[in-house]
Protein backbone atom coordinates (compact mmCIF):
# COMPACT_ATOMS: atom_id res chain seq x y z
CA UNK A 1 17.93 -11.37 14.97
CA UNK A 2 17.98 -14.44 17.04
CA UNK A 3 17.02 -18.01 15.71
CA UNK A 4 15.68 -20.22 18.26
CA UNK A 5 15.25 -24.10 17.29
CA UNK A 6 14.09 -23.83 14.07
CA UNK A 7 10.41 -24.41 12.73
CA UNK A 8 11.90 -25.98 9.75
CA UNK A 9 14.70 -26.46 7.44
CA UNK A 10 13.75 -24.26 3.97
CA UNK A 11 10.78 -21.78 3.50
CA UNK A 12 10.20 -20.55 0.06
CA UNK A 13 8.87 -17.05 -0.32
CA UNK A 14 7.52 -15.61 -3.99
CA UNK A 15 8.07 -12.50 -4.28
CA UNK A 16 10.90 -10.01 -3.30
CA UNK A 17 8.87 -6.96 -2.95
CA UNK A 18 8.10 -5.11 0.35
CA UNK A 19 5.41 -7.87 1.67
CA UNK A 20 8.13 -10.82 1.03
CA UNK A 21 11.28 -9.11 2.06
CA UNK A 22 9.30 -8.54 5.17
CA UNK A 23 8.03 -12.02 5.24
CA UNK A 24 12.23 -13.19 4.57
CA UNK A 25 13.15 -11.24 7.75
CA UNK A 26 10.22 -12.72 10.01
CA UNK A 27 11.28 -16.36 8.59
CA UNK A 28 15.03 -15.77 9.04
CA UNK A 29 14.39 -16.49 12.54
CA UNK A 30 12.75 -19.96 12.68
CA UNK A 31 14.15 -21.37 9.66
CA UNK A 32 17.42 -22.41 8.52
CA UNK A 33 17.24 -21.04 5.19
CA UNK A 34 14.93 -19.29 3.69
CA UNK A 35 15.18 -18.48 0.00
CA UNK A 36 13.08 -15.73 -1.99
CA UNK A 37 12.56 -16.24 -5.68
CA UNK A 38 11.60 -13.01 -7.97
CA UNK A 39 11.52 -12.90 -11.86
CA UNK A 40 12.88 -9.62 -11.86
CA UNK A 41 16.82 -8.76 -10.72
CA UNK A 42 16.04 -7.09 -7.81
CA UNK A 43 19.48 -6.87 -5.35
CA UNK A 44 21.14 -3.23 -5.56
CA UNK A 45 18.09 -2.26 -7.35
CA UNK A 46 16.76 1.38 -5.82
CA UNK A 47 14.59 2.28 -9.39
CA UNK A 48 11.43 1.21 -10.61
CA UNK A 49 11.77 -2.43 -12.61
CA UNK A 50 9.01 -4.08 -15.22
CA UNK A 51 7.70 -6.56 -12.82
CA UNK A 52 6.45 -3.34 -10.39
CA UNK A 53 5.24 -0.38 -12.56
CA UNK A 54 3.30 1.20 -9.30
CA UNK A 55 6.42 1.83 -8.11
CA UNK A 56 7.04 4.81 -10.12
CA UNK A 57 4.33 6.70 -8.33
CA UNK A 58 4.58 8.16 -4.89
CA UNK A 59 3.92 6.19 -1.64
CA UNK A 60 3.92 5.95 1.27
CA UNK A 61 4.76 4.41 4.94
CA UNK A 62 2.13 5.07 7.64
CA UNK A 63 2.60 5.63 11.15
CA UNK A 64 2.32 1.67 12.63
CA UNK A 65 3.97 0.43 9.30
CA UNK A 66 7.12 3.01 10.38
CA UNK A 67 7.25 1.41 14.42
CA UNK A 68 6.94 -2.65 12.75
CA UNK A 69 9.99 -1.61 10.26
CA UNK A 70 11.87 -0.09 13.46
CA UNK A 71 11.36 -3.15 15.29
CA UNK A 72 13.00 -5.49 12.66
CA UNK A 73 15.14 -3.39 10.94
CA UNK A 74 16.51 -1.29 14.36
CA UNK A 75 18.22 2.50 13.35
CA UNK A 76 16.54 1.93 10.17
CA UNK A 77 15.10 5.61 10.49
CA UNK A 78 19.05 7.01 11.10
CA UNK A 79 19.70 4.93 7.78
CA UNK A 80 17.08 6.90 5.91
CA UNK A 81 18.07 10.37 7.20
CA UNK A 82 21.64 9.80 6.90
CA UNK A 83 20.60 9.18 3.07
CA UNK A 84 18.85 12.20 2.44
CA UNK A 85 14.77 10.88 3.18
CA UNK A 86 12.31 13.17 4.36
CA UNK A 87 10.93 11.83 7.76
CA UNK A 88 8.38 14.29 9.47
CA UNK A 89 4.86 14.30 11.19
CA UNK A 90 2.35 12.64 9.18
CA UNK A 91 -0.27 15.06 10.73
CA UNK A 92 1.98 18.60 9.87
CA UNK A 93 1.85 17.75 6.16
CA UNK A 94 -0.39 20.19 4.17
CA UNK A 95 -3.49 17.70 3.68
CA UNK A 96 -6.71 19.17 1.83
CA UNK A 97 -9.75 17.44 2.20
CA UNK A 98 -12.53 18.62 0.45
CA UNK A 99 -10.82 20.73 -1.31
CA UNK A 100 -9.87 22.97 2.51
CA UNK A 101 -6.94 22.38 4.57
CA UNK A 102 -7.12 20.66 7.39
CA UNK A 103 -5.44 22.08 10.84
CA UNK A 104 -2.05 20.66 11.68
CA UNK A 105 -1.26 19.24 14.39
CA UNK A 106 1.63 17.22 16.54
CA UNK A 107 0.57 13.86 16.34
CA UNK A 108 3.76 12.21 16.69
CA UNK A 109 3.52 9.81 13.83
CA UNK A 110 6.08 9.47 11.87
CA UNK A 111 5.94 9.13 8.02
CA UNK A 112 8.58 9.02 5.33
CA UNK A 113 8.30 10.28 1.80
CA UNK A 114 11.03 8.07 0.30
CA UNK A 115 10.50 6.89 -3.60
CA UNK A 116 9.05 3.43 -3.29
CA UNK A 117 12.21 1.50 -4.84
CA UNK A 118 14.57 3.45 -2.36
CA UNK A 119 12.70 2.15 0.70
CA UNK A 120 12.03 -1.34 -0.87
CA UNK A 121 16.18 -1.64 -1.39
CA UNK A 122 17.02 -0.24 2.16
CA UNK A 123 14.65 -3.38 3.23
CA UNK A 124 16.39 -6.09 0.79
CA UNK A 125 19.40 -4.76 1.36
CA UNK A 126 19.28 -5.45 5.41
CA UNK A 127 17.51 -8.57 4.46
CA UNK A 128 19.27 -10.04 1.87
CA UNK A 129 22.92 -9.68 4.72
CA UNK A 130 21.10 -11.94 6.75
CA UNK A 131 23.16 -15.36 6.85
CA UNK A 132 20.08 -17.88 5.90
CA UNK A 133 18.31 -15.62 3.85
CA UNK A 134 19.28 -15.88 -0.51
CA UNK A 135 17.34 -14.03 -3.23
CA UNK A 136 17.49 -16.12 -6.45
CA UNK A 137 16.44 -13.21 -9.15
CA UNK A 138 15.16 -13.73 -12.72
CA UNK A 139 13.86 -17.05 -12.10
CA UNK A 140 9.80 -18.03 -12.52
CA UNK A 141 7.80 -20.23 -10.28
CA UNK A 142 6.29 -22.40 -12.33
CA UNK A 143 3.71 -24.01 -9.84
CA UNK A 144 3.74 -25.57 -6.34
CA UNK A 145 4.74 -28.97 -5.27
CA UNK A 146 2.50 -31.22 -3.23
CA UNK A 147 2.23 -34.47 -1.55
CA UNK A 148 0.88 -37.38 -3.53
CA UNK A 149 -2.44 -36.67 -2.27
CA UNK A 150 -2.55 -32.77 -2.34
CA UNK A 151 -2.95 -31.90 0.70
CA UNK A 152 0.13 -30.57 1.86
CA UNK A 153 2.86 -28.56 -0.37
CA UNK A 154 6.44 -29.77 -0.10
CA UNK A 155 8.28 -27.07 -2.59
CA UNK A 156 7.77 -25.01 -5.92
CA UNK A 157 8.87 -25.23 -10.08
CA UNK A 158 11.51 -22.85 -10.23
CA UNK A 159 13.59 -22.01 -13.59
CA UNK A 160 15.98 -19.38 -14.03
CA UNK A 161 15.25 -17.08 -16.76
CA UNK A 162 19.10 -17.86 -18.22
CA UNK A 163 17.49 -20.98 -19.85
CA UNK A 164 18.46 -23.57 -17.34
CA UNK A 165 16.18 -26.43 -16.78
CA UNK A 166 13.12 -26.05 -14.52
CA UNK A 167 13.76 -27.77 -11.02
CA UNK A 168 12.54 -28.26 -8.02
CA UNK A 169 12.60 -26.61 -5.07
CA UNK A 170 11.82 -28.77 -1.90
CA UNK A 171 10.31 -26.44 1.17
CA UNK A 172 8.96 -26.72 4.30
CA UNK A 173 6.81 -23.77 3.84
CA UNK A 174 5.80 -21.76 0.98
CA UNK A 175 5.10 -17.89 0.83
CA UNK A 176 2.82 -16.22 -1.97
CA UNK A 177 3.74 -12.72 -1.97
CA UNK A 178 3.57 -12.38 -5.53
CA UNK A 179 1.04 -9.44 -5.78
CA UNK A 180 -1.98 -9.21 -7.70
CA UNK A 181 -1.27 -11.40 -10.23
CA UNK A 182 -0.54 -14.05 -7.69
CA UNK A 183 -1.30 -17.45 -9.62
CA UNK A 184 -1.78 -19.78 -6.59
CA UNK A 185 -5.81 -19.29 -7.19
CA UNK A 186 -5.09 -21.50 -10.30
CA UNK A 187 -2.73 -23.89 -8.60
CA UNK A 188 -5.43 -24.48 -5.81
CA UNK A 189 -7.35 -25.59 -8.55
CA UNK A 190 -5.12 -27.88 -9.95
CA UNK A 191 -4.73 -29.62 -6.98
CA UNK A 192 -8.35 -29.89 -6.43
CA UNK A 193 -9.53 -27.29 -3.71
CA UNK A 194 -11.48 -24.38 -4.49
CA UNK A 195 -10.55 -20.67 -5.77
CA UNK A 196 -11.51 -18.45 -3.03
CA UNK A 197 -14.41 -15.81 -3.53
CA UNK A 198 -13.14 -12.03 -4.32
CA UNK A 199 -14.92 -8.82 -3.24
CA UNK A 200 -13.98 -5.77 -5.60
CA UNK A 201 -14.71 -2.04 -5.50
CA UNK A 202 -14.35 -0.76 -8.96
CA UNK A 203 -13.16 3.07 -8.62
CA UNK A 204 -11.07 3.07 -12.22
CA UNK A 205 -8.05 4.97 -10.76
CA UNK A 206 -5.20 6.31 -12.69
CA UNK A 207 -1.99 7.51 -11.43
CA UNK A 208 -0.07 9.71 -13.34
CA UNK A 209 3.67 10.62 -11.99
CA UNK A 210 6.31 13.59 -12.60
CA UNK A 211 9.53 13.83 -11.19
CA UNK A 212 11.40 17.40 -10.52
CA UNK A 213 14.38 19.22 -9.17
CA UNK A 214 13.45 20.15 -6.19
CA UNK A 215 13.65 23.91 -5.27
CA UNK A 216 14.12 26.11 -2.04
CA UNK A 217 11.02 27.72 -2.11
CA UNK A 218 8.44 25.01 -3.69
CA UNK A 219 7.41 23.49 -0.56
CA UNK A 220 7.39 26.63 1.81
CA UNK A 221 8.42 24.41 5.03
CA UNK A 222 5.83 21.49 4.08
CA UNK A 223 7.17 18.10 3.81
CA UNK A 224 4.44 17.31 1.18
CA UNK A 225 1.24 19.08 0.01
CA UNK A 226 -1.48 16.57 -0.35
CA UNK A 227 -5.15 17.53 -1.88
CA UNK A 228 -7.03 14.24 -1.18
CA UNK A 229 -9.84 13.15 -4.08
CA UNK A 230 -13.77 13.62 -2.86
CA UNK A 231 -17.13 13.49 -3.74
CA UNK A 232 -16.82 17.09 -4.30
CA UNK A 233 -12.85 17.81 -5.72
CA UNK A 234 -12.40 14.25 -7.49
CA UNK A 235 -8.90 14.82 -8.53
CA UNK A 236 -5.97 14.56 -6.06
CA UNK A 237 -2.36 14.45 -5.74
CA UNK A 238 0.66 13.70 -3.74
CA UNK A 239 3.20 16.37 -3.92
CA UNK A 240 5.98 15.84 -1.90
CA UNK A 241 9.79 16.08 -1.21
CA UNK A 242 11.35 12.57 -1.58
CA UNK A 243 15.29 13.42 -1.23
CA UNK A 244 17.90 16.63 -0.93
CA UNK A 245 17.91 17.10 -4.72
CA UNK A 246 13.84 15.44 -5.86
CA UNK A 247 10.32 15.89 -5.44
CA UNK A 248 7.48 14.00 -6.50
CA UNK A 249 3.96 14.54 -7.82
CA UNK A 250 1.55 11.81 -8.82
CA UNK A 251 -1.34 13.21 -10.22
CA UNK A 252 -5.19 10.81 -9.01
CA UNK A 253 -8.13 10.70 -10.98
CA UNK A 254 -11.14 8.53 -11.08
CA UNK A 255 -13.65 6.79 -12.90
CA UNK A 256 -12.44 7.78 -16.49
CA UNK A 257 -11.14 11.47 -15.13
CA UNK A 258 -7.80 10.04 -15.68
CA UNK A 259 -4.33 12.75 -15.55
CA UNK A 260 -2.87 13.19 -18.95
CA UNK A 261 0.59 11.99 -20.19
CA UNK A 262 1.51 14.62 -22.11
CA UNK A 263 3.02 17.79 -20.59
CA UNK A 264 0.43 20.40 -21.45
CA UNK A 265 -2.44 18.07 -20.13
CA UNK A 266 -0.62 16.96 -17.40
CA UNK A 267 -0.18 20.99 -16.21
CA UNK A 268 -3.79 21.67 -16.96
CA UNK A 269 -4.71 18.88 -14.72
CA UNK A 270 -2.75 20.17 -11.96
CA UNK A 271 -4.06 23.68 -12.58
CA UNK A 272 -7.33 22.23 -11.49
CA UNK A 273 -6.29 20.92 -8.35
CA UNK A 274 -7.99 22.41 -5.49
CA UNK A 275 -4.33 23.47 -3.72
CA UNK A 276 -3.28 26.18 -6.39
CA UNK A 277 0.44 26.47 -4.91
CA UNK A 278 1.34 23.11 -6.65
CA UNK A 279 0.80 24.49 -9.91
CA UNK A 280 2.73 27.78 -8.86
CA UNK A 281 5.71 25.05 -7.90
CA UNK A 282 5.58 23.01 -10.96
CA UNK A 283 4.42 25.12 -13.65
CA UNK A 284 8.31 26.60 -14.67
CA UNK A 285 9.91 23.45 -12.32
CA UNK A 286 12.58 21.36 -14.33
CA UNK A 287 10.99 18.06 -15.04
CA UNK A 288 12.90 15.16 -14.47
CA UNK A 289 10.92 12.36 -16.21
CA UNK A 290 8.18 12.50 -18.99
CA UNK A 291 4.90 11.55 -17.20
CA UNK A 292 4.09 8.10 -16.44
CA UNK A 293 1.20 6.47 -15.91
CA UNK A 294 -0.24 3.17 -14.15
CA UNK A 295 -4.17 2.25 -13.69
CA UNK A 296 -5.77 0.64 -11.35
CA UNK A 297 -9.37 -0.69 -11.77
CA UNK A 298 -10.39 -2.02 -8.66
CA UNK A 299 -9.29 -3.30 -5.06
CA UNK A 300 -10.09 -6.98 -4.62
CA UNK A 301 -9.70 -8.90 -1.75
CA UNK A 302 -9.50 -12.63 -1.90
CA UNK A 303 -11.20 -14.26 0.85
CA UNK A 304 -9.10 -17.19 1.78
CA UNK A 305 -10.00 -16.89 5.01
CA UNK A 306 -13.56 -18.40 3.88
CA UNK A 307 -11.71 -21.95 2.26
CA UNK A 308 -13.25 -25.01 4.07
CA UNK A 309 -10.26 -26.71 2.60
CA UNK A 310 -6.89 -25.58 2.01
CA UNK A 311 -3.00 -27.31 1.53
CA UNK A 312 -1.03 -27.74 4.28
CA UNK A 313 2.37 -25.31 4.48
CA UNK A 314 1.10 -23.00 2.07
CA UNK A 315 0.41 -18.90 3.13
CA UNK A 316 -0.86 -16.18 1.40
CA UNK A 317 0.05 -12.59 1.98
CA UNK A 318 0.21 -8.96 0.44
CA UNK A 319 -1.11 -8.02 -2.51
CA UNK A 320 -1.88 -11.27 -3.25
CA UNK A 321 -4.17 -12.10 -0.29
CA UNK A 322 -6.03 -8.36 -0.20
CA UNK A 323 -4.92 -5.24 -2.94
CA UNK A 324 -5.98 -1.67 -1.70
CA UNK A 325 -6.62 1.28 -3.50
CA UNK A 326 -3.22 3.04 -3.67
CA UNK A 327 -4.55 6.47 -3.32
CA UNK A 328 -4.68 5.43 0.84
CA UNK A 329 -0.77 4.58 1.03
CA UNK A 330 -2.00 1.21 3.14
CA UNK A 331 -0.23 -1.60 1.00
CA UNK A 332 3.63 -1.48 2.81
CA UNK A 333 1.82 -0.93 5.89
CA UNK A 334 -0.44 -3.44 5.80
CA UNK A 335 2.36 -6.11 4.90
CA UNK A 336 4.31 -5.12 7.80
CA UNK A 337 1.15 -5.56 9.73
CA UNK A 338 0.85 -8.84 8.14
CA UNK A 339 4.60 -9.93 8.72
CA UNK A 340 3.85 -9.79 12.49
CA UNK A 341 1.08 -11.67 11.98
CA UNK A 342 3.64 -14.57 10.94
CA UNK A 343 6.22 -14.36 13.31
CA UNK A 344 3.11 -14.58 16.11
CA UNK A 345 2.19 -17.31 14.28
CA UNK A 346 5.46 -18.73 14.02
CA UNK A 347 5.84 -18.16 17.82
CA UNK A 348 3.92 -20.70 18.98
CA UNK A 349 6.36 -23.43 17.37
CA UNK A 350 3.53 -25.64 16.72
CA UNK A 351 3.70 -26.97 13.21
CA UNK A 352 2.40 -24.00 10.85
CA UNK A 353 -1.27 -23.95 10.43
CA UNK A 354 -2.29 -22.49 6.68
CA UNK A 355 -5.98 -22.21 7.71
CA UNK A 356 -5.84 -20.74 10.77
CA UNK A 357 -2.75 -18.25 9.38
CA UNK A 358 -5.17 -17.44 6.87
CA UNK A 359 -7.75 -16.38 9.43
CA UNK A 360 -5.09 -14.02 11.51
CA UNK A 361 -4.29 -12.68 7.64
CA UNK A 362 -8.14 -11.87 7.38
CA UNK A 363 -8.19 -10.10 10.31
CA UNK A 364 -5.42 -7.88 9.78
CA UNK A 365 -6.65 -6.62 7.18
CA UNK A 366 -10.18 -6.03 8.00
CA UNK A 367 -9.87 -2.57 9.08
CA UNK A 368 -7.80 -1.29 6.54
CA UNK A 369 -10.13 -3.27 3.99
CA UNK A 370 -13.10 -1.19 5.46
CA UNK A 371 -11.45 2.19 5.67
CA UNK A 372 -10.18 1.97 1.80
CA UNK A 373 -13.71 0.82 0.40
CA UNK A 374 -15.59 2.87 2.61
CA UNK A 375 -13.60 5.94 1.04
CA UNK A 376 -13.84 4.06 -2.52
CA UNK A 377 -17.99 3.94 -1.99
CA UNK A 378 -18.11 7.83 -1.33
CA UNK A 379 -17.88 7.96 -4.87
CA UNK A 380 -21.38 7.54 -6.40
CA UNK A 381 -19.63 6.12 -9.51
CA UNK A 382 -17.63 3.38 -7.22
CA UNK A 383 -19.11 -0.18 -8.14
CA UNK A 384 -19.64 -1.83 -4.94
CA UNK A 385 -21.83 -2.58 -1.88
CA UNK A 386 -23.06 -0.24 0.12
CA UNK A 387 -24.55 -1.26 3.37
CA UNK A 388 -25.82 1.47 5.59
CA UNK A 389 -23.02 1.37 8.15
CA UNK A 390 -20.71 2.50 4.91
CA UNK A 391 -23.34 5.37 3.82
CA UNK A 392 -23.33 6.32 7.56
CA UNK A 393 -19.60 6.33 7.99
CA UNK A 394 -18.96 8.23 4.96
CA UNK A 395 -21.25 11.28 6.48
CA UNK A 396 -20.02 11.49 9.53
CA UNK A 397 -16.27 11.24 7.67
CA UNK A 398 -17.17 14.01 5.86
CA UNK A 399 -18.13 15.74 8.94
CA UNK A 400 -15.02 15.11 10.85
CA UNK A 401 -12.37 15.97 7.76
CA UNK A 402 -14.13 19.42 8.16
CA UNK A 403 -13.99 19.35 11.58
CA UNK A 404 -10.47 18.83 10.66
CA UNK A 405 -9.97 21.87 9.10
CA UNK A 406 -11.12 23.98 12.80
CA UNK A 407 -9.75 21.57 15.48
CA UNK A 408 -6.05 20.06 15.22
CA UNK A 409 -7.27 17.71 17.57
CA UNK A 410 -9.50 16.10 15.49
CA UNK A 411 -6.84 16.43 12.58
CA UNK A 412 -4.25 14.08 15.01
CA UNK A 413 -7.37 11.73 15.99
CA UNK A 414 -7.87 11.05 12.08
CA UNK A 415 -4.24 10.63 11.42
CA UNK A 416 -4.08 7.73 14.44
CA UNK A 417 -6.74 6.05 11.90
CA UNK A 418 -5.62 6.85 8.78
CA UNK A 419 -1.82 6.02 9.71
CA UNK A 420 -3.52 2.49 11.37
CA UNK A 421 -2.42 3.04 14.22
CA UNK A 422 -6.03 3.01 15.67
CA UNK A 423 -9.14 1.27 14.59
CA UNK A 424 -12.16 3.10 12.85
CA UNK A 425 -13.86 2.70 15.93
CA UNK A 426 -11.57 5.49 17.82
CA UNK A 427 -13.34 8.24 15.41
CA UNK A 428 -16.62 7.51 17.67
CA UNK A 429 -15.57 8.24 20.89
CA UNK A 430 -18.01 10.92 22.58
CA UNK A 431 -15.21 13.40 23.12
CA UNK A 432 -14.22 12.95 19.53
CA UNK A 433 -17.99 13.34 18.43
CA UNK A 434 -18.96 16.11 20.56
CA UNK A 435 -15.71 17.95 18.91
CA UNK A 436 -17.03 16.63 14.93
CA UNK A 437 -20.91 18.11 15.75
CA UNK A 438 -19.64 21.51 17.01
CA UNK A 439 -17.32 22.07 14.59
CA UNK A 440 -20.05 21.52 11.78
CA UNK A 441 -22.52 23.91 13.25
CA UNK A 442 -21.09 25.90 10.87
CA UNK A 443 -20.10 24.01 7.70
CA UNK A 444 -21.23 25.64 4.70
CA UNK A 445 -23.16 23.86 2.23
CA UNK A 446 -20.94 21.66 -0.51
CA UNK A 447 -20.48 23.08 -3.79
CA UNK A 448 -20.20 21.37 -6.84
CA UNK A 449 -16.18 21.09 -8.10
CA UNK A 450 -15.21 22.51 -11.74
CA UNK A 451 -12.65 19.67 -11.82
CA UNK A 452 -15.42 17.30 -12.45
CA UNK A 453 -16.46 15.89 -15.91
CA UNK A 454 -19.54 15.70 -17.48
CA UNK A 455 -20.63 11.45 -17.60
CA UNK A 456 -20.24 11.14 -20.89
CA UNK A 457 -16.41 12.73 -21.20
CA UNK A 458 -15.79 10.43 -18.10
CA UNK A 459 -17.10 7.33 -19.89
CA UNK A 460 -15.44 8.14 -22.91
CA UNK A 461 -11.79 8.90 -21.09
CA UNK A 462 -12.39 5.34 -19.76
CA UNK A 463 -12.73 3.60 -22.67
């Protein structure tokens, strides 16, 4: 890292999770100090803590997301192999879409398998060494500062959680990463601008996670073995190796269908997944944890993009600006995405611009935005609008993930989208098409799934 003449003296970022670790190291190098406050301890810490119960479930780090981390953490992939993380080929891992499995193929993307918390305190760790930059853990933000007339922020309410008073915290910029439950909707209020409109796609997710010793034979050469949810095989999973001595398997269900907690359940559940050599792996497997489980309703994205007005020296990122359905692995991507968006921002060395920032934040996360609720809309049970280029998408998606299953060409070309390393858009090239149509000439006809629920047991699983 090298620190030109700085932007400023102090930035504030809420949040120590992946999105404002990332958004620490961009700041590190145009301002003197930069100090990230989180209400949870989070230093040292490589398991799942209160303030981030999605962490227990498996993620993971796309393709572009892998080559941003590279660039500001350098040998950050030796670090990970050195400690025992999987890093393969995100296009040679056993993926089942609709219920077949797709062709592999050498696609040269990398992805990495590592639990959540492990990758999240590689990041701090590398972050947190950095001269200017100083987590202070278990203390609350209490609300932003501003100038007497509101239009500008100048710092944060901070107060440790060892009963110290509240104080302030003067900055020249302030951060929200703070997730979902990011509060500075309210605080825009209080200051007199307006919330900013939210889109949402209901889908009613559930996760539910098992951890086991891992075993010679459970994985047959495969990294992970991934049966993706569809219209037609609604229940999914990630099953994959996440160290020498671990694997991982979160369980997906939707709209009610949710994975049980209890052992029996949770073994039925995966007996009904359409990839039969999980169960096989699992069924006598030596579990590690009792199941866990965390919901998620909806994705929302908050369109602060749209404000007419908005305080000076204030940005929004991560969760907090747009919240994907996990079941896509986009979220750590998409805030590494987004932390380049701030250090080109930050590049110009002009005085930082929270509107326009907010625009560049909008537009990195357009595609990824599309590509989630697209998927999310497949579902006829999915709450949300469907224009026709989403209906129209979603066929000719279906026609390519078979066309998958023939042609590891076509597998690579989806896994340059899916990993974000290419836009939507690539899927339509002619070559590409003429590849989908042949392929399809002979798809059978879908059949209905035994994995799915009758409405009212959905409704009433939901409840």
């Amino acid at each position: 890292m090298v620190m030109n003449e700085p932007v400023g003296k102090r930035a504030v970022v809420i949040g120590g999770s992946v999105a404002g670790t990332l958004a620490a190291r961009v700041l590190s190098e145009f301002y003197r100090e930069v100090v990230v406050v989180d209400r949870d301890e989070v230093l040292g810490v490589d398991k799942p803590r209160r303030g981030t119960p999605h962490t227990w479930h498996a993620h993971g780090l796309h393709a572009r997301g892998y080559f941003i981390l590279e660039e500001l953490f350098p040998n950050l992939l030796c670090e990970l192999r050195d400690s025992g993380i999987p890093v393969g080929d995100l296009a040679r891992m056993k993926w089942y879409f609709n219920g077949k499995q797709v062709e592999p193929a050498d696609s040269g993307l990398p992805s990495i398998t590592a639990l959540r918390p492990v990758l999240e305190h590689h990041l701090r760790e590398r972050t947190a060494a950095l001269p200017n930059v100083t987590y202070r853990e278990r203390t609350d933000v209490h609300g932003l500062l501003a100038t007497r007339a509101g239009n500008r922020i100048v710092g944060v309410r901070v107060q440790a959680r060892d009963g110290s008073a509240e104080e302030r915290l003067g900055a020249d910029l302030v951060v929200d990463a703070s997730g979902r439950g990011s509060r500075t909707p309210v605080w825009l209020e209080e200051l007199g601008f307006e919330r900013p409109s939210e889109e949402r796609v209901k889908i009613g997710l559930a996760y539910t996670t098992r951890m086991f010793r891992k075993r010679p034979e459970m994985f047959d050469g495969w990294q992970s073995i991934n049966p993706v949810a569809s219209p037609e095989h609604p229940r999914g999973a990630f099953f994959g190796q996440v160290n020498e001595n671990e694997c991982i398997l979160s369980l997906t269900g939707i709209l009610g269908d949710h994975p049980p907690t209890d052992a029996r359940g949770y073994l039925d559940y995966v007996k009904s997944l359409p990839a039969p050599e999980i169960y096989e792996a699992v069924k006598d497997a030596q579990p590690l944890i009792e199941p866990v489980t965390f919901k998620f309703p909806a994705s929302s994205r908050r369109r602060y993009e749209r404000l007419k007005r908005f305080p000076e020296r204030l940005f929004v990122l991560g969760d907090a600006f747009c919240s994907f359905n996990p079941v896509y692995g986009q979220g750590m991507t998409v805030a590494s995405m987004e932390a380049m968006a701030l250090r080109a921002h930050l590049s110009r060395r002009s005085e930082p611009d929270s509107r326009r920032f907010l625009r560049e934040i909008g537009k990195v996360v357009d595609n990824p935005w599309e590509i989630s609720t697209s998927g999310d809309l497949d579902f006829p049970g999915a709450e949300g609008k469907r224009t026709l280029k989403v209906k129209m998408g979603n066929a000719y998606m279906a026609k390519l993930q078979y066309a998958a299953t023939i042609d590891p060409d076509v597998t690579a070309a989806f896994m340059r989208v899916a990993g974000l390393v290419d836009p939507p858009t690539a899927l339509m090239k002619p070559g590409l098409m003429l590849k989908v149509l042949r392929a399809n000439r002979r798809r059978p006809a879908p059949q209905a799934t035994v994995t799915e629920l009758p409405r009212a047991d959905r409704e009433s699983r939901a409840a």
